[in-house]
Protein backbone atom coordinates (compact mmCIF):
# COMPACT_ATOMS: atom_id res chain seq x y z
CA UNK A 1 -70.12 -29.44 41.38
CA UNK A 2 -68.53 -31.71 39.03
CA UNK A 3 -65.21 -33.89 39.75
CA UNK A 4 -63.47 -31.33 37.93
CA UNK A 5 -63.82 -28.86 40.82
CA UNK A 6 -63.28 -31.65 43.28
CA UNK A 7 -59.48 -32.66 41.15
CA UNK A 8 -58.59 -28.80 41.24
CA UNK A 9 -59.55 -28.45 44.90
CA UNK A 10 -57.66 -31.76 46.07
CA UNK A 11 -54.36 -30.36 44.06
CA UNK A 12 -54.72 -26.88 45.87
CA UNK A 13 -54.95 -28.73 49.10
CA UNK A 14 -51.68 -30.95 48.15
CA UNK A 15 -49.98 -27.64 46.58
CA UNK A 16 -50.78 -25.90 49.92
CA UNK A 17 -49.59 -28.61 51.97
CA UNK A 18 -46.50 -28.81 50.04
CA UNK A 19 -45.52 -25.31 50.70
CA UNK A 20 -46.32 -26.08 54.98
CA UNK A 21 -48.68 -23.70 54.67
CA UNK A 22 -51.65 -23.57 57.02
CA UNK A 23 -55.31 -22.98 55.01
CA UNK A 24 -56.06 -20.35 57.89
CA UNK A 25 -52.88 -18.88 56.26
CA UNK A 26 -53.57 -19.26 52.37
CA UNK A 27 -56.54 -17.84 53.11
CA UNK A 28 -55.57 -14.78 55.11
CA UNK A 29 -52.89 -14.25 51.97
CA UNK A 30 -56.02 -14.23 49.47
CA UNK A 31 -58.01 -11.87 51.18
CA UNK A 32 -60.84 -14.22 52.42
CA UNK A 33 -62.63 -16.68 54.84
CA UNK A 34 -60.82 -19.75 55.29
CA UNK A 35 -64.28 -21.28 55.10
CA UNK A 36 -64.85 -19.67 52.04
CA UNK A 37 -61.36 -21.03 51.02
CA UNK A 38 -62.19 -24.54 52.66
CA UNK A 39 -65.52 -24.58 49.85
CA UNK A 40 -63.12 -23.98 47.12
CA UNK A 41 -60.40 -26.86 48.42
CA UNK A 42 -63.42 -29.36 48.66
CA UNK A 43 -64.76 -28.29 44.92
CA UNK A 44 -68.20 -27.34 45.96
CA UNK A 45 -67.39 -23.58 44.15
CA UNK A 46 -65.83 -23.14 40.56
CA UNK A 47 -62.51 -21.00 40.71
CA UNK A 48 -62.85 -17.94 38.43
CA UNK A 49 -59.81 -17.12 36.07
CA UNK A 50 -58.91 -14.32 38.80
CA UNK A 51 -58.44 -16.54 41.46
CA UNK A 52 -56.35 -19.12 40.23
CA UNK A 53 -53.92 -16.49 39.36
CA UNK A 54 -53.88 -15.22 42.98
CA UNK A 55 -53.89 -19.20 43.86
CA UNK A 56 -51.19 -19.96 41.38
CA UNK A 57 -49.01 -17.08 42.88
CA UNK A 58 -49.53 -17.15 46.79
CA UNK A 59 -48.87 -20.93 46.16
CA UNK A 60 -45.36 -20.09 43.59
CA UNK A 61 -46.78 -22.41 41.00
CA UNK A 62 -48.15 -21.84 37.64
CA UNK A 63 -51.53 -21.87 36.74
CA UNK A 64 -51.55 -25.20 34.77
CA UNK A 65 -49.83 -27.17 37.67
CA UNK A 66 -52.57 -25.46 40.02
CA UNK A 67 -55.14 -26.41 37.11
CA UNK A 68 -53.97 -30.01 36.68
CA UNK A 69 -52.80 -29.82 32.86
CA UNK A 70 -49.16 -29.81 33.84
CA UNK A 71 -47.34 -32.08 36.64
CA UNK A 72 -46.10 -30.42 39.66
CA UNK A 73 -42.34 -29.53 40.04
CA UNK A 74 -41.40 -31.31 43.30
CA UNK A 75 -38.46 -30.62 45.72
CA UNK A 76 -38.52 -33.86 47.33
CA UNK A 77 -38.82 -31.88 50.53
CA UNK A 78 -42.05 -32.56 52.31
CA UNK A 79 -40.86 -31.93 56.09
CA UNK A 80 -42.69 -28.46 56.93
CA UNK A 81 -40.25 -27.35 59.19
CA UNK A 82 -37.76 -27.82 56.99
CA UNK A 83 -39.59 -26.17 54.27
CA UNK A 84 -40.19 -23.05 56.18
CA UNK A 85 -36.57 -22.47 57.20
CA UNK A 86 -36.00 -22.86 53.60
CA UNK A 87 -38.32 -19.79 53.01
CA UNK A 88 -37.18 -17.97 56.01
CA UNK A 89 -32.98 -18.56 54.82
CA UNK A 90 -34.79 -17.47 50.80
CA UNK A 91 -35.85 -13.88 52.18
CA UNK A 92 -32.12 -13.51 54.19
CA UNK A 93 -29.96 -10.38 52.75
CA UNK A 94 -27.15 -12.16 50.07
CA UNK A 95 -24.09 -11.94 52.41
CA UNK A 96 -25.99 -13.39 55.67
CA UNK A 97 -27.86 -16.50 53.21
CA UNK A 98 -24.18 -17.27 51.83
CA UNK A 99 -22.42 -17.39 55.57
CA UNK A 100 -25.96 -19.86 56.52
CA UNK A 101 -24.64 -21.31 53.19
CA UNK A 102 -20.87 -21.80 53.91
CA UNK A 103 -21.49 -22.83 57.71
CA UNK A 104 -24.21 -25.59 56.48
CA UNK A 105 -21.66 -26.82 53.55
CA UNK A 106 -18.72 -27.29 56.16
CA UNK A 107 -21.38 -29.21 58.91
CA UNK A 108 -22.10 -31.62 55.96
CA UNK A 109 -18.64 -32.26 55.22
CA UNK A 110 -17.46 -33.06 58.77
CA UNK A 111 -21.08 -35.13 58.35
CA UNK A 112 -19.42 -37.30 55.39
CA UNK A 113 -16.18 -38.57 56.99
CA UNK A 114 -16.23 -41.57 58.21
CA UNK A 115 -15.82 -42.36 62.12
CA UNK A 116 -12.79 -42.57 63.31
């Protein structure tokens, strides 16, 4: 394959890596192998137009960051652990995320004072 396919693959694998998410896991979310997924990452097959939409969204990027033809947005957050409580406080019910909220907001606070 050309280094077209190889560009594309790399920036799925950095997406995927981004979001701490496991290509056993990507894969499982797409419906196939992760060796068939592992081909695709490594650019040795051509994405069809299909799959880089279910790429694009089981990644929560758009297609053209996916594709290369627009930077990625970063967080500045590249700790996995971190990342995943992120998602995990995300899918919380409103008033359970804003008491998370309010008890992280006072921690940092008490964090900011200086040492008595």
């Amino acid at each position: 394959m050309s280094s077209r396919e190889k560009l594309i693959g790399s920036r799925i694998v950095e997406i995927r890596k981004r979001r701490a998410m496991a290509q056993a896991e990507l894969a499982a979310t797409l419906g196939m192998s992760q060796s068939l997924l592992s081909r695709y990452e490594r650019g040795l097959l051509r994405l069809h137009g299909a799959l880089v939409a279910d790429l694009a969204k089981a990644l929560r990027v758009s297609a053209d960051e996916l594709l290369g033809t627009r930077e990625l947005k970063t967080n500045g957050v590249h700790d996995r652990r971190f990342i995943r409580r992120l998602e995990r406080i995300e899918s919380l019910p409103k008033h359970k995320k804003q008491a998370l909220l309010s008890t992280i907001d006072s921690f940092l606070k008490g964090e900011a004072r200086p040492d008595r």
